[in-house]
Protein backbone atom coordinates (compact mmCIF):
# COMPACT_ATOMS: atom_id res chain seq x y z
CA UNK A 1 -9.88 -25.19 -32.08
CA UNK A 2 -7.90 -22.15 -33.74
CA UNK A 3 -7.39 -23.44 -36.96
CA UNK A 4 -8.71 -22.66 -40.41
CA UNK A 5 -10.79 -24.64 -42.71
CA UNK A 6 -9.74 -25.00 -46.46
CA UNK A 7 -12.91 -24.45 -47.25
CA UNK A 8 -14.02 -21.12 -45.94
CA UNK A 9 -14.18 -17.89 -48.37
CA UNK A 10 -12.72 -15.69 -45.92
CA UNK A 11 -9.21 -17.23 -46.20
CA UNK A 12 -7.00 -14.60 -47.97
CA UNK A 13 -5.74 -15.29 -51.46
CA UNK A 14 -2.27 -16.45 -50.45
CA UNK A 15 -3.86 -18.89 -48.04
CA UNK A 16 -5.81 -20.42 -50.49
CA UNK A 17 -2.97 -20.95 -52.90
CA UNK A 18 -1.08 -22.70 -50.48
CA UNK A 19 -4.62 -24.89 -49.21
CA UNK A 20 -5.08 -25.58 -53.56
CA UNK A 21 -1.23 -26.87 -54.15
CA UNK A 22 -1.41 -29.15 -50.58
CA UNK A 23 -4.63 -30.58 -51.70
CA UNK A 24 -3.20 -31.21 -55.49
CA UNK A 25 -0.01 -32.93 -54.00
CA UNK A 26 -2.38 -35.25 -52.19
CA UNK A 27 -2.36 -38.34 -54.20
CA UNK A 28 -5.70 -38.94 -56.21
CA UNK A 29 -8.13 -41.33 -55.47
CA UNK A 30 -7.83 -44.66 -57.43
CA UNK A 31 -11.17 -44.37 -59.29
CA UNK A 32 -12.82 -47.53 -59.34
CA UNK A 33 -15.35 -48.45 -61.92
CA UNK A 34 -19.21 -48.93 -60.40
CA UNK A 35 -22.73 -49.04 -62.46
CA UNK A 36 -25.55 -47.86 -60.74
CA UNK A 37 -28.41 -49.70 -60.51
CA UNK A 38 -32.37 -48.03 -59.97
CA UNK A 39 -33.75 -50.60 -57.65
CA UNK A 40 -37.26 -48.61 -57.90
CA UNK A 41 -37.15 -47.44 -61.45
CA UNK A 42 -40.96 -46.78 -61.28
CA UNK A 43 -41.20 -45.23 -57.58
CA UNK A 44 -39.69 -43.93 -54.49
CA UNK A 45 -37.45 -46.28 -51.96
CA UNK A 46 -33.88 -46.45 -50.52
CA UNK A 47 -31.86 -49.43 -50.47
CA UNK A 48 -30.22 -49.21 -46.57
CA UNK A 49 -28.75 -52.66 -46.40
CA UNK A 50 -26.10 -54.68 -48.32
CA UNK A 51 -25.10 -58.39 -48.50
CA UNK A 52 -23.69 -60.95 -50.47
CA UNK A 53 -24.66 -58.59 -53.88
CA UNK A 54 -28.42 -58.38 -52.61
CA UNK A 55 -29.65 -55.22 -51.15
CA UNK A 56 -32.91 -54.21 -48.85
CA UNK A 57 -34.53 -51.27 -47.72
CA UNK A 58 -37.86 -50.31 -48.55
CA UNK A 59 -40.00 -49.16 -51.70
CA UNK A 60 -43.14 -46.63 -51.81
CA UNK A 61 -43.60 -44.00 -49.35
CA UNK A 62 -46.03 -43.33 -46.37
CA UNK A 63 -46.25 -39.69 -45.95
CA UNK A 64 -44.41 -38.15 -43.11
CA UNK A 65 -43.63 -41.56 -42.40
CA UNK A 66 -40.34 -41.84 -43.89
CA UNK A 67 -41.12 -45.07 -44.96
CA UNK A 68 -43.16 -47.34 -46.94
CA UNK A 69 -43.01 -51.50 -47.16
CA UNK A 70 -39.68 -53.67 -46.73
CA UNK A 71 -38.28 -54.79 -50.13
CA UNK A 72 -35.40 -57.44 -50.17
CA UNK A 73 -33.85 -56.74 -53.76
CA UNK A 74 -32.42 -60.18 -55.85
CA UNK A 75 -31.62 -61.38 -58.90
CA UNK A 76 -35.03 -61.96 -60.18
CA UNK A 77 -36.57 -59.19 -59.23
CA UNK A 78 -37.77 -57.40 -55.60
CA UNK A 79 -39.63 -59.36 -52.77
CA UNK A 80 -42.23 -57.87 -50.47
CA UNK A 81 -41.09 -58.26 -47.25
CA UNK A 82 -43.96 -56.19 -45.24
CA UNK A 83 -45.99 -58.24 -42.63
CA UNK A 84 -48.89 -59.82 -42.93
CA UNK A 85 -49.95 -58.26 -39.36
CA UNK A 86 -49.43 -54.76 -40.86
CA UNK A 87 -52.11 -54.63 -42.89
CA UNK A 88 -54.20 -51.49 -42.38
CA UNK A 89 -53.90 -48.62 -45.32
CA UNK A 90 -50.73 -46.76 -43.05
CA UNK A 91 -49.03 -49.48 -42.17
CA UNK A 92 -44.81 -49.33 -42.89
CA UNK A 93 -41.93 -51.47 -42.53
CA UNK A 94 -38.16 -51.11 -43.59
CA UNK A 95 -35.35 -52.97 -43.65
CA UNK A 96 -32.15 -51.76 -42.19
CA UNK A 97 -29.78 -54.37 -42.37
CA UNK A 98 -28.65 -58.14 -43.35
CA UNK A 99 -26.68 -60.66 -42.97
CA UNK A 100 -26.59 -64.13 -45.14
CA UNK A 101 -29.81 -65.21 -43.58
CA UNK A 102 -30.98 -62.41 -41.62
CA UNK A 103 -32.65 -59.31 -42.27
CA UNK A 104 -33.71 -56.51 -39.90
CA UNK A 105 -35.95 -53.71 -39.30
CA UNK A 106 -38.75 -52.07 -38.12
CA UNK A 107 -42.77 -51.80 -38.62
CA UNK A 108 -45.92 -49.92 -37.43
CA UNK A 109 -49.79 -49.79 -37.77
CA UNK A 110 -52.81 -49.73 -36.12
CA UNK A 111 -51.80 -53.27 -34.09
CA UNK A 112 -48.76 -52.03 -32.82
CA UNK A 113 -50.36 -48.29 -31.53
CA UNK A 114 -48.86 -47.27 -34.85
CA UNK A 115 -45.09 -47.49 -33.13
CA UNK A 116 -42.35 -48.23 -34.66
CA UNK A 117 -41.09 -51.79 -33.33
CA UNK A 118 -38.00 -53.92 -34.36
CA UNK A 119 -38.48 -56.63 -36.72
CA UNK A 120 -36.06 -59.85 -37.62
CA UNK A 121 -37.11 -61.32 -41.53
CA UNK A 122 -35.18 -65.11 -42.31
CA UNK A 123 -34.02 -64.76 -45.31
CA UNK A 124 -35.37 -68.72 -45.99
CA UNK A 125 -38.58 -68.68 -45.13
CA UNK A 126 -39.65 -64.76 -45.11
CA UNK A 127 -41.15 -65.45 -41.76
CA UNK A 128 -41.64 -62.53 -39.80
CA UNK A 129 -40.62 -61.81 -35.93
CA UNK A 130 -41.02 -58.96 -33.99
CA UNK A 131 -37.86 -58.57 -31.32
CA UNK A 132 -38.75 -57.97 -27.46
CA UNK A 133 -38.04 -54.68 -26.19
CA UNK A 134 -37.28 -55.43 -22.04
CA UNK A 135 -38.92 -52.36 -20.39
CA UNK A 136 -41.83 -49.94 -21.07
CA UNK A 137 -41.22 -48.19 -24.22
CA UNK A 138 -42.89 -45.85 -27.24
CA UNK A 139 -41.21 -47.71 -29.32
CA UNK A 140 -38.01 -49.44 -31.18
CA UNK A 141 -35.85 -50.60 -34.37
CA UNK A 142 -33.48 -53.12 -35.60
CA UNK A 143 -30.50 -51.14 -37.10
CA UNK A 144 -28.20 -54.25 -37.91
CA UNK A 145 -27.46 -57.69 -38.01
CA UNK A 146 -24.39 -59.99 -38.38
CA UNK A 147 -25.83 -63.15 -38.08
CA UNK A 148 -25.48 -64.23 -34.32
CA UNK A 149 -27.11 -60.98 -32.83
CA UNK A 150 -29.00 -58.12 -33.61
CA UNK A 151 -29.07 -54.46 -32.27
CA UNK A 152 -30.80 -51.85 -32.28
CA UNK A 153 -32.66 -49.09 -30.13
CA UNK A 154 -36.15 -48.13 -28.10
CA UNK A 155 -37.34 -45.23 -26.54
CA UNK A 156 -38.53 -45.19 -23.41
CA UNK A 157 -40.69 -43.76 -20.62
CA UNK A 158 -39.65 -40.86 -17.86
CA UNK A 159 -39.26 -42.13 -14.22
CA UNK A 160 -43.29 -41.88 -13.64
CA UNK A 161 -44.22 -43.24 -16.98
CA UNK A 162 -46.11 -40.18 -18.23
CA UNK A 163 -43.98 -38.83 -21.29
CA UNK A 164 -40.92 -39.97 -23.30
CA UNK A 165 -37.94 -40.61 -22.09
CA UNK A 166 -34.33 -41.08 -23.76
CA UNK A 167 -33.54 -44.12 -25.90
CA UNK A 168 -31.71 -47.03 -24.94
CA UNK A 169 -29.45 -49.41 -26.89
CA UNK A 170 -30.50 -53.24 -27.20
CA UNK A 171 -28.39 -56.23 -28.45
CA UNK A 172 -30.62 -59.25 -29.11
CA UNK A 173 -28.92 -62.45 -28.88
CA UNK A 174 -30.22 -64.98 -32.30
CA UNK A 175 -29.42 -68.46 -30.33
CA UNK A 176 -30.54 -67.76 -26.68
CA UNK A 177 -33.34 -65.23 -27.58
CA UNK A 178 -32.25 -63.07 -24.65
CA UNK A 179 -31.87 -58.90 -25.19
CA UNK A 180 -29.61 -57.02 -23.42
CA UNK A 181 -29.82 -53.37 -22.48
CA UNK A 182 -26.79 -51.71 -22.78
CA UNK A 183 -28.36 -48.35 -21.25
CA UNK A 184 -30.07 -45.09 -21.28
CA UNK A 185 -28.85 -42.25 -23.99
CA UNK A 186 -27.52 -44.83 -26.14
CA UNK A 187 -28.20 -45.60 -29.58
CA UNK A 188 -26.52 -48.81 -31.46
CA UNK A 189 -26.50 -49.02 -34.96
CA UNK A 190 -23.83 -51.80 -36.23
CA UNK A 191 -22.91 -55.69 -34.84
CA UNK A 192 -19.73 -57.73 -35.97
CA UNK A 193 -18.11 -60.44 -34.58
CA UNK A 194 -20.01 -59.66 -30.79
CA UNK A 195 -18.58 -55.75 -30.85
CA UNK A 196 -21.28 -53.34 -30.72
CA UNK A 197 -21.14 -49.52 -31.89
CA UNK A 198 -22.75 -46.49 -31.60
CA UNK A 199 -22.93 -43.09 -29.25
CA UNK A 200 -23.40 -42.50 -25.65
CA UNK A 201 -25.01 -38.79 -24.97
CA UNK A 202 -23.02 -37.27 -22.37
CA UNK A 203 -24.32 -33.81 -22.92
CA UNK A 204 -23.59 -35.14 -26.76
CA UNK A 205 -23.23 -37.95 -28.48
CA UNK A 206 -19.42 -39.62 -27.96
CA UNK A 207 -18.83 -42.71 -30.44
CA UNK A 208 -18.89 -45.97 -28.38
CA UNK A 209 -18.78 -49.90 -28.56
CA UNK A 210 -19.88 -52.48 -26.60
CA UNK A 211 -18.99 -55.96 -26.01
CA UNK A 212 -22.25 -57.98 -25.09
CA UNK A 213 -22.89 -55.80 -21.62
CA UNK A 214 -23.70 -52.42 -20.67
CA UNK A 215 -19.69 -51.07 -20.13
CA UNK A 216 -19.08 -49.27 -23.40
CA UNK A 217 -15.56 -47.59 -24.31
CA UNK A 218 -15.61 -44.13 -25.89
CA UNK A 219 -13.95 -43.16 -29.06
CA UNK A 220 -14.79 -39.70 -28.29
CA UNK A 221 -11.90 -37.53 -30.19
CA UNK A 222 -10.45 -35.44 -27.16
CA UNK A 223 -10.73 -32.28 -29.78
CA UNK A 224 -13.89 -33.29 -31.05
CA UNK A 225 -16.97 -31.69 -30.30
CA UNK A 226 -19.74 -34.70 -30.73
CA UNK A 227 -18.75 -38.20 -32.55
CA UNK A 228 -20.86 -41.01 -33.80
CA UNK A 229 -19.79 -44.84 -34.82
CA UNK A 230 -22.28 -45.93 -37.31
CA UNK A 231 -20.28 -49.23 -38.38
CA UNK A 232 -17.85 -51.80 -37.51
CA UNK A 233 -16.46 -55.32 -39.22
CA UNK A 234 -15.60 -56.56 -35.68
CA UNK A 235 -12.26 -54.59 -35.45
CA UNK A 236 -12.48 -50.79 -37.05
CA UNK A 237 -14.98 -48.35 -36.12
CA UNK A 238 -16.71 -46.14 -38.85
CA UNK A 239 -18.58 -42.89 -38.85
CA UNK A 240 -17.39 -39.18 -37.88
CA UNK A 241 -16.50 -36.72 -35.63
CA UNK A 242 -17.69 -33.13 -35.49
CA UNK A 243 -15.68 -30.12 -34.74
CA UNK A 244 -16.24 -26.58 -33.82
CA UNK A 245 -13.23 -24.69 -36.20
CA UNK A 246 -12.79 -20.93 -36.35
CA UNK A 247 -13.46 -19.83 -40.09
CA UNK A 248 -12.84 -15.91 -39.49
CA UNK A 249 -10.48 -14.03 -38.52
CA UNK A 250 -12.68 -11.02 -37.72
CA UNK A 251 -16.30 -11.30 -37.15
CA UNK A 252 -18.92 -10.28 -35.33
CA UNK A 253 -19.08 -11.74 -31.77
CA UNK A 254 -20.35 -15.51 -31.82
CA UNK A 255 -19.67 -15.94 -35.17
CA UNK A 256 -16.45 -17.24 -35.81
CA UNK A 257 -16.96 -20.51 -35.37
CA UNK A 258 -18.63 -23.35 -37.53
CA UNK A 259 -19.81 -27.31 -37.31
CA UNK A 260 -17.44 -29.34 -39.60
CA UNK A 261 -18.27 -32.73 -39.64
CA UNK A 262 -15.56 -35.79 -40.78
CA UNK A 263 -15.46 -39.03 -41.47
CA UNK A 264 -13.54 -41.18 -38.88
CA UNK A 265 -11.66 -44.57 -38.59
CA UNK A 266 -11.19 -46.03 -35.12
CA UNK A 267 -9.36 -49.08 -34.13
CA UNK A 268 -10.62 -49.59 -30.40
CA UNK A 269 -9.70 -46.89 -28.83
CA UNK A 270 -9.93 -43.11 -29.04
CA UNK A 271 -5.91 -42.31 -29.65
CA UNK A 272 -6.83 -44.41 -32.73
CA UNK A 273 -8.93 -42.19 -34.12
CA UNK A 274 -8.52 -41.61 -38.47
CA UNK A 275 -9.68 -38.81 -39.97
CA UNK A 276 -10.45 -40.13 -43.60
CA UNK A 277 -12.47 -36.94 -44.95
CA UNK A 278 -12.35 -36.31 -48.18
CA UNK A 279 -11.42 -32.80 -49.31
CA UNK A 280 -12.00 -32.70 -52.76
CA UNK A 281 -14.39 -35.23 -54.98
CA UNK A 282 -12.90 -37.82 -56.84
CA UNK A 283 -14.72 -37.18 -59.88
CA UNK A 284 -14.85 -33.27 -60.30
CA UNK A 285 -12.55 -31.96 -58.02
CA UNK A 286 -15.74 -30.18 -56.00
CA UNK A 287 -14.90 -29.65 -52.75
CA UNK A 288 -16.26 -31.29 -49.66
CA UNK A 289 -17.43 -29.91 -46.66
CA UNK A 290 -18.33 -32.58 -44.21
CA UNK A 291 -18.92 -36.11 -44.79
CA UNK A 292 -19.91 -39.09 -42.50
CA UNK A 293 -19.11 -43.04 -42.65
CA UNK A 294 -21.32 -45.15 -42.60
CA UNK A 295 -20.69 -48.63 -42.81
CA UNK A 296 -17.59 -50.68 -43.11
CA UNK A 297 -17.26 -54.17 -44.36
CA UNK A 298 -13.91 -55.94 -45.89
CA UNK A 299 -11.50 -53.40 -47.34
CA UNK A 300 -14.64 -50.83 -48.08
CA UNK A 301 -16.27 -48.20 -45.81
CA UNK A 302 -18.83 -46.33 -47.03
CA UNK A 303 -20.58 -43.30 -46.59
CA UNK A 304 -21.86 -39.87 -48.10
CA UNK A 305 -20.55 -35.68 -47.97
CA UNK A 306 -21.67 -33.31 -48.82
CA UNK A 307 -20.37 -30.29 -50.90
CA UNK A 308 -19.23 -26.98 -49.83
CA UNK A 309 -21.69 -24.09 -50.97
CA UNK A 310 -19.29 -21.26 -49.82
CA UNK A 311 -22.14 -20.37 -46.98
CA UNK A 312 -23.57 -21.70 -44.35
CA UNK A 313 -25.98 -23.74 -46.60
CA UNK A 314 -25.58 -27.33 -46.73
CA UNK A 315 -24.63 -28.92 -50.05
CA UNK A 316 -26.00 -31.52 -51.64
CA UNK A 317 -24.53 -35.04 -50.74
CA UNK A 318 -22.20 -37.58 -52.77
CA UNK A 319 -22.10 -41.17 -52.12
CA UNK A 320 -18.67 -42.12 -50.96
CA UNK A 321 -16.75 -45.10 -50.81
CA UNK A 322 -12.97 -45.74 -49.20
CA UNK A 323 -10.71 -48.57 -50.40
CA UNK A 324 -8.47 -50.25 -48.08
CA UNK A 325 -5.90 -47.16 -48.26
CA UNK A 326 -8.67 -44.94 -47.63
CA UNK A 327 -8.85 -43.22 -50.58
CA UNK A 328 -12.19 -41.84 -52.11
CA UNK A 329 -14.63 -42.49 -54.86
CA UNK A 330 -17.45 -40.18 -55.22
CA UNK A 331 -20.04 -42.09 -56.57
CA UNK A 332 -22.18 -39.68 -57.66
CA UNK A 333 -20.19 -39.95 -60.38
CA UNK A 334 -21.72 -43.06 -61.83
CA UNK A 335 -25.98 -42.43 -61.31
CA UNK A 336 -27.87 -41.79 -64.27
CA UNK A 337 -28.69 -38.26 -65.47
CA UNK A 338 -31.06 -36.10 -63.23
CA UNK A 339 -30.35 -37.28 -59.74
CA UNK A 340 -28.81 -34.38 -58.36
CA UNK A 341 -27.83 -36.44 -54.72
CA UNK A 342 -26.69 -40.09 -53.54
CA UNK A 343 -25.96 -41.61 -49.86
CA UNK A 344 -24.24 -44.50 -49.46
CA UNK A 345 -25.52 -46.65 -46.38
CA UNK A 346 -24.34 -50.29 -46.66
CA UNK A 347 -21.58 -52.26 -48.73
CA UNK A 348 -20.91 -55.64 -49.18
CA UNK A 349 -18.28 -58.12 -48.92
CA UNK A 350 -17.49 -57.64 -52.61
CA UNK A 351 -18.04 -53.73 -52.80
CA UNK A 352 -21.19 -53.49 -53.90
CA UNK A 353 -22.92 -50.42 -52.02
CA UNK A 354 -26.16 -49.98 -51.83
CA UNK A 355 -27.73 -46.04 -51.37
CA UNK A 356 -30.48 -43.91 -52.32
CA UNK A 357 -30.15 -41.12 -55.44
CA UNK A 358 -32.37 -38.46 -55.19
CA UNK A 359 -33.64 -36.06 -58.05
CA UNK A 360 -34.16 -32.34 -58.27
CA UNK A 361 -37.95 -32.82 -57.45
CA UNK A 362 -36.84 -34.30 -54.41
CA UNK A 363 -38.19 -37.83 -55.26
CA UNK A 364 -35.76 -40.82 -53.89
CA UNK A 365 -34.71 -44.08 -56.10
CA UNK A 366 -32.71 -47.03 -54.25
CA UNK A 367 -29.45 -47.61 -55.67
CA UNK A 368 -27.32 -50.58 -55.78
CA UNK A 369 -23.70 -49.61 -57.55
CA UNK A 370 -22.01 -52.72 -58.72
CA UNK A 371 -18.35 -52.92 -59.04
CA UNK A 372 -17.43 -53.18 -62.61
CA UNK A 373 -14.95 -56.17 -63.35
């Protein structure tokens, strides 16, 4: 693609004058009032799923694990939602997403060859089940849940069952307790009302959903260079597109080019495609390089970017969250001194969003940011 990027250095001054007075015509972001909310005010955790103003995730961290034990966050306080059967001093768990009455994840320890493998909480009882994965595998997660099925991903084994092979995408059905593999290089990572999103790899990832079955339809941007669909509320499709744009006019050979990444709305097919980045934040006018949606739920996607260093070095990330017009609220705006970074990762019906801040040290709080009234 041989166009310019508004927010490359090597743009001459007359260029940027024109880029600043387009972006300052652009009509401003409705800022909505949120207060955050330190789920692990005394330790480390991310909050990575949102629902009906609860949040989940886990708290504590394993290291080089990522991880540490489930948490559902409530009203009275956080619940320990790690297994019983996970007992041994490494074990980890995490929740990834929820419905009403559902939540789901992943675990590992010494019983399960210290693999990760998909786990389904009830949000009644707290009992514990760990999902069937249909074929020889290293491994698997629950990414998301909407009540009626569950998906997810494993990785399996090369044709002679000596090394890794790629991952495949699963769809657990709740009622019938049958899984469904939707195929090999897949990943799915959201469920509404029985669509099913995520990427295919054909020599990259291409955004896809599903319907129940293994025939997925690409939202793959015909421009685009990769594309990912991290969300969905049954209808829209949520996450980003990446694109290879010149940034110089002269430069040395194989350097002209760079990765910009963008958030993306789809409605079903790939003509539909939205590109909802935002350019500049909604609380300092800092300007943003890439950014990537998340989830999307009810009038609100949500999501993170990150901003523009005037290198090649990646920036650190905002929380970001789209109303119904698609305009942005950088939510950075709203954590409490000394957390230098947010991602946004789930919202609610209501708005809520629920994240993880991180400070300076590089030390990670969940975050739950409540709508104000």
């Amino acid at each position: 693609m041989k166009i310019q990027h508004p927010l490359v250095h090597a743009l001459d001054a007359s260029a940027l004058a024109l880029v600043a007075a387009a972006l300052l015509a652009c009509p401003a972001s409705a800022q909505t009032g949120y207060t955050a909310i330190d789920l692990t005010p005394a330790g480390s955790g991310s909050a990575q799923a949102a629902a009906g103003g609860l949040a989940a995730g886990y708290a504590g961290s394993v290291p080089n694990a990522f991880s540490g034990r489930a948490v559902l966050w409530t009203g009275d306080g956080p619940v320990d939602l790690h297994p019983g059967f996970l007992a041994d001093a490494g074990a980890r768990s995490q929740v990834n997403g929820m419905s009403a009455d559902l939540l789901v994840g992943s675990g590992a320890g010494t019983l399960t060859g210290n693999r990760n493998v998909p786990l389904a909480w009830s949000v009644d009882t707290g009992a514990v089940t760990q999902l069937t994965i249909p074929f020889s595998h290293l491994g698997g997660q629950a990414n998301a849940t909407d009540g009626v099925q569950i998906v997810g991903s494993a990785i399996g084994m090369n044709r002679d069952g000596t090394a890794a092979g790629s991952a495949h995408g699963l769809v657990w059905n709740i009622a019938s307790g049958t899984v469904v593999d939707v195929g090999a290089d897949a990943n799915v990572f959201d469920v509404a009302l029985g669509m099913q999103v995520g990427f295919v790899n054909k020599g990259g990832a291409n955004a896809a959903f599903w319907r129940g079955s293994s025939k997925a339809t690409l939202l793959h941007p015909k421009t685009a260079v990769l594309s990912v669909a991290n969300g969905t509320d049954g209808v829209r499709q949520a996450g980003y597109a990446g694109f290879d744009i010149r940034v110089r006019v002269e430069a040395a050979k194989g350097n002209k080019n760079r990765r910009f990444n963008y958030a993306h709305v789809w409605t079903g097919t790939a003509a539909s495609a939205l590109n909802i980045h935002p350019y500049m934040s909604s609380a300092d006018g800092a300007l943003l390089e890439s950014s990537y949606a998340m989830k999307v739920k009810g009038s609100y996607v949500v999501g993170y970017a990150t901003v523009s260093t005037g290198t090649t070095a990646i920036g650190p990330a905002r929380a970001i969250v789209w109303d119904a017009a698609y305009q942005a609220t950088d939510l950075q705006a709203f954590v409490p001194a000394g957390f230098v970074s947010s991602v946004a990762y789930a919202v609610d019906e209501n708005g809520n969003v629920a994240g993880v801040m991180t400070r300076a040290d590089g030390s990670r709080h969940a975050v739950l940011w409540v709508r104000n009234p």
